[in-house]
N, C-alpha and C. Protein backbone atom coordinates (compact mmCIF):
# COMPACT_ATOMS: atom_id res chain seq x y z
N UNK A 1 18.05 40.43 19.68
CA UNK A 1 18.03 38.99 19.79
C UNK A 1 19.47 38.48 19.68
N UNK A 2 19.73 37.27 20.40
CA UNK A 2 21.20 36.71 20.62
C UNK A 2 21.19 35.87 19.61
N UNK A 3 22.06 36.30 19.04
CA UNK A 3 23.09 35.02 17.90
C UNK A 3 22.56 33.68 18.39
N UNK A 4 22.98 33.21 19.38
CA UNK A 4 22.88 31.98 19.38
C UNK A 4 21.41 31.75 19.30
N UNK A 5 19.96 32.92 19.93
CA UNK A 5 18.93 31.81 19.67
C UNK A 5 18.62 31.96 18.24
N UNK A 6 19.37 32.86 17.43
CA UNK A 6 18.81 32.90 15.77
C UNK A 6 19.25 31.56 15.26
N UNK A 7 20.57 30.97 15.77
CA UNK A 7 20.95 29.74 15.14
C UNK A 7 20.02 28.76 15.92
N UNK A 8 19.88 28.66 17.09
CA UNK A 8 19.22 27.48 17.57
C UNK A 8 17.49 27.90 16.66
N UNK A 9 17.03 28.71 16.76
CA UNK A 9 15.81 28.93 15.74
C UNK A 9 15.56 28.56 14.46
N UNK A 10 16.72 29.03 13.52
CA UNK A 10 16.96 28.23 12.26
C UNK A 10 17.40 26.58 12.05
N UNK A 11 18.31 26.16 12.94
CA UNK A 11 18.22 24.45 13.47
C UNK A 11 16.77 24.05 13.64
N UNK A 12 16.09 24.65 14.42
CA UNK A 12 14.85 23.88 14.57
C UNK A 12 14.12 23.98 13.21
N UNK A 13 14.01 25.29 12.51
CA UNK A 13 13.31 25.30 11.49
C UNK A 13 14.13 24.25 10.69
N UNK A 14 14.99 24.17 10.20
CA UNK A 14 15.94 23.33 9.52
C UNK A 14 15.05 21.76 9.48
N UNK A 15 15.54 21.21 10.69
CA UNK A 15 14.87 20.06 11.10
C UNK A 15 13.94 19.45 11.06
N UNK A 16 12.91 20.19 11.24
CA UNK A 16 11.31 20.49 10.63
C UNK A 16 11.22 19.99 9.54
N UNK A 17 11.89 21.14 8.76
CA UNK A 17 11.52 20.77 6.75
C UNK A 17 11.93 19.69 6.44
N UNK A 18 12.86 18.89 7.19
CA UNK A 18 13.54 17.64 7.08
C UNK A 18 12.42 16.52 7.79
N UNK A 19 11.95 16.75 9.03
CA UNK A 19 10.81 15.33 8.78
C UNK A 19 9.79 16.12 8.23
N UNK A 20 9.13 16.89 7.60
CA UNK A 20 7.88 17.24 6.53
C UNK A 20 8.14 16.85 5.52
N UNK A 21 9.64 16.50 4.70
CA UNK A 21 10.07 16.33 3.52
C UNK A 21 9.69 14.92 3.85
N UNK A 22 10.55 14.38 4.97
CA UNK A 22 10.62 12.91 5.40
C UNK A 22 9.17 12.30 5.19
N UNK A 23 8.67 12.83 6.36
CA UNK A 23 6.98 12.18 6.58
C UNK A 23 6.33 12.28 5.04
N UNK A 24 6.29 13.12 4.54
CA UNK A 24 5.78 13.66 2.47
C UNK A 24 6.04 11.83 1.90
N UNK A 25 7.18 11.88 2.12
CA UNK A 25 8.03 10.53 1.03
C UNK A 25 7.55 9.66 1.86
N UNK A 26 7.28 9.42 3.07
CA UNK A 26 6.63 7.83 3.54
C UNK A 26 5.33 7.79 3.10
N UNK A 27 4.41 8.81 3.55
CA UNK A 27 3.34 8.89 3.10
C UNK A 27 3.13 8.67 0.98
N UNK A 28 3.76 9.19 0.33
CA UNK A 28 3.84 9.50 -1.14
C UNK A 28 4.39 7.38 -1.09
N UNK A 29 5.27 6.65 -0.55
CA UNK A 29 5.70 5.59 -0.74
C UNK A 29 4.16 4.50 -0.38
N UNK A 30 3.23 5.02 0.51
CA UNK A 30 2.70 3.86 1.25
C UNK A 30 1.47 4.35 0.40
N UNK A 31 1.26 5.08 -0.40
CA UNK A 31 0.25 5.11 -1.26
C UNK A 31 0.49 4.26 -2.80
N UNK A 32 1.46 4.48 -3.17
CA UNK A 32 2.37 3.59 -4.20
C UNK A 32 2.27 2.45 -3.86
N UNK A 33 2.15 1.66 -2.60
CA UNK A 33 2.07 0.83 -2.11
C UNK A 33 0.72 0.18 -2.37
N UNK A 34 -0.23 0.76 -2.07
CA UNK A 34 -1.17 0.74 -1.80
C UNK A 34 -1.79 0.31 -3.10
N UNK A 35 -1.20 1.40 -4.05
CA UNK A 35 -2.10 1.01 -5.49
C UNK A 35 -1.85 -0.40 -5.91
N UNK A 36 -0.31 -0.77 -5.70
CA UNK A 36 0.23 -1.70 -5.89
C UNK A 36 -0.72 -3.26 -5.72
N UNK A 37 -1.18 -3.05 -4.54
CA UNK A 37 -1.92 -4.19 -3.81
C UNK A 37 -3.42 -4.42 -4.39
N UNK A 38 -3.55 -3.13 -4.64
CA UNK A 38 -5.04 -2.87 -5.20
C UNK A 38 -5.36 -3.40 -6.58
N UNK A 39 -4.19 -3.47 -7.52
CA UNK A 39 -3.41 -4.21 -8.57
C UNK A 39 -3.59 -5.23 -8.65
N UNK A 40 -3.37 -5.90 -7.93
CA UNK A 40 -2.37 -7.57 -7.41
C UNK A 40 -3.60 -8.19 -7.36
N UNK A 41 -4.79 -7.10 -6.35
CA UNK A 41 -6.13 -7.88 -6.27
C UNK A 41 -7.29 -7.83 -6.96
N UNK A 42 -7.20 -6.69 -7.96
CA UNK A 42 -7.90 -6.92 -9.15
C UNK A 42 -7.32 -7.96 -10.51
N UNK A 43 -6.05 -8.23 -10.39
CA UNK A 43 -5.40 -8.99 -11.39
C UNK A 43 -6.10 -10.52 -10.71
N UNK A 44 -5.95 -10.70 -9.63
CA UNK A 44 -6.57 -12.14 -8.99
C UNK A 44 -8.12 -12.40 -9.35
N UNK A 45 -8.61 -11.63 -9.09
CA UNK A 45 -10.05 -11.30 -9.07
C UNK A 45 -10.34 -11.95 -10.66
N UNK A 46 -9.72 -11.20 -11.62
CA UNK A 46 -10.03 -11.42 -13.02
C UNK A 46 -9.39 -12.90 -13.39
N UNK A 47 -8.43 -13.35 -12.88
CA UNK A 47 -8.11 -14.62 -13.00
C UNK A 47 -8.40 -15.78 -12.52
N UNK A 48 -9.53 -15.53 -11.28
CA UNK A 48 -10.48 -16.47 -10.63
C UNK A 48 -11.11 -16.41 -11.66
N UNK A 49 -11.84 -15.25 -11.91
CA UNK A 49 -13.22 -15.29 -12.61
C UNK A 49 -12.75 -16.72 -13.98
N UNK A 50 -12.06 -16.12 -14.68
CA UNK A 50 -10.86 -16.65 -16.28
C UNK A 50 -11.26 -18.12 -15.68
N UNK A 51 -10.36 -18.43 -14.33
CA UNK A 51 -10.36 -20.20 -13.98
C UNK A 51 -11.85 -20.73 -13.54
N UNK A 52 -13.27 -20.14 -13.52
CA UNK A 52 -14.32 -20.34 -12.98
C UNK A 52 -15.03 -20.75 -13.77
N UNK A 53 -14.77 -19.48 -15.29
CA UNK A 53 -15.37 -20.04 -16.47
C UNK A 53 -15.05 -21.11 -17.37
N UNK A 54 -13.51 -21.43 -17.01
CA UNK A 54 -13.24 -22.46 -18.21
C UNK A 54 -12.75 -23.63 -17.19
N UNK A 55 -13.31 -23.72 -16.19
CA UNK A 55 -13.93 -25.29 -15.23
C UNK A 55 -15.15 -25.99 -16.21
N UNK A 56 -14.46 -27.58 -16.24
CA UNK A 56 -15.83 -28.16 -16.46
C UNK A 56 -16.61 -28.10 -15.81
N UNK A 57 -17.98 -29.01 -16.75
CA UNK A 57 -18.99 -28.79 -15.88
C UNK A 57 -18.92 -29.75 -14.50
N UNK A 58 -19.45 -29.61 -13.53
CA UNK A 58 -19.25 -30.40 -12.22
C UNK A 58 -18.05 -30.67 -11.39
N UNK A 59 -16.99 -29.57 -11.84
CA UNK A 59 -15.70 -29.15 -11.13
C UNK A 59 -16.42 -28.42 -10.10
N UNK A 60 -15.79 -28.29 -8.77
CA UNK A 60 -16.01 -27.68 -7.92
C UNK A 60 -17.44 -27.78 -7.34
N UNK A 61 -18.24 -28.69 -7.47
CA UNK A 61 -19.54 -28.58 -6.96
C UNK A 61 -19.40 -29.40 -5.37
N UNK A 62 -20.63 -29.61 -5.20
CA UNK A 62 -20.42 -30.58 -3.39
C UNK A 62 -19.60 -31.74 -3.80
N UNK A 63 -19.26 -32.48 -2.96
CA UNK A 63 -19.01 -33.50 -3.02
C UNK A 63 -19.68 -34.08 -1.44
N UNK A 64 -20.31 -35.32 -1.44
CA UNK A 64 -20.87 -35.94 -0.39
C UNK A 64 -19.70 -37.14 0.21
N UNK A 65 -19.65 -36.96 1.32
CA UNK A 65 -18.19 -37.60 2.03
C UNK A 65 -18.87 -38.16 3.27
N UNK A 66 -20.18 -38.52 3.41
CA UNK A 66 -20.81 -39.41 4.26
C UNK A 66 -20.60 -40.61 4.25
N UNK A 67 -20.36 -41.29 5.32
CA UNK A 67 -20.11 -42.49 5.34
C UNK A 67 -21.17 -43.93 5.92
């Protein structure tokens, strides 16, 4: 085998491990992400509920706007 395709062989392998490492860390970031949001919308969730219960009574009910 020729020198040069052992180097052009190891370049490619090279390169490789470099977007598998790459693609690893976007993927490992957009899950972090993810929990993040999942967070954000259980923290909301519990703080609707918090502002639902301590509404007076007849906050938020119909209101009739017929004229």
């Amino acid at each position: 085998m020729e020198p040069s395709a052992i180097a052009a062989s190891f370049a490619s392998v090279s390169a490789a491990k470099v977007q598998t490492a790459a693609a690893a860390k976007m993927l490992k970031m957009n899950a972090e992400a993810g929990k993040t949001v999942v967070a954000m919308l259980e923290q909301s969730s519990e703080t609707l509920t918090q502002l639902a219960k301590s509404t007076a009574a007849g906050v938020g009910g119909n209101l009739d706007v017929t004229v």
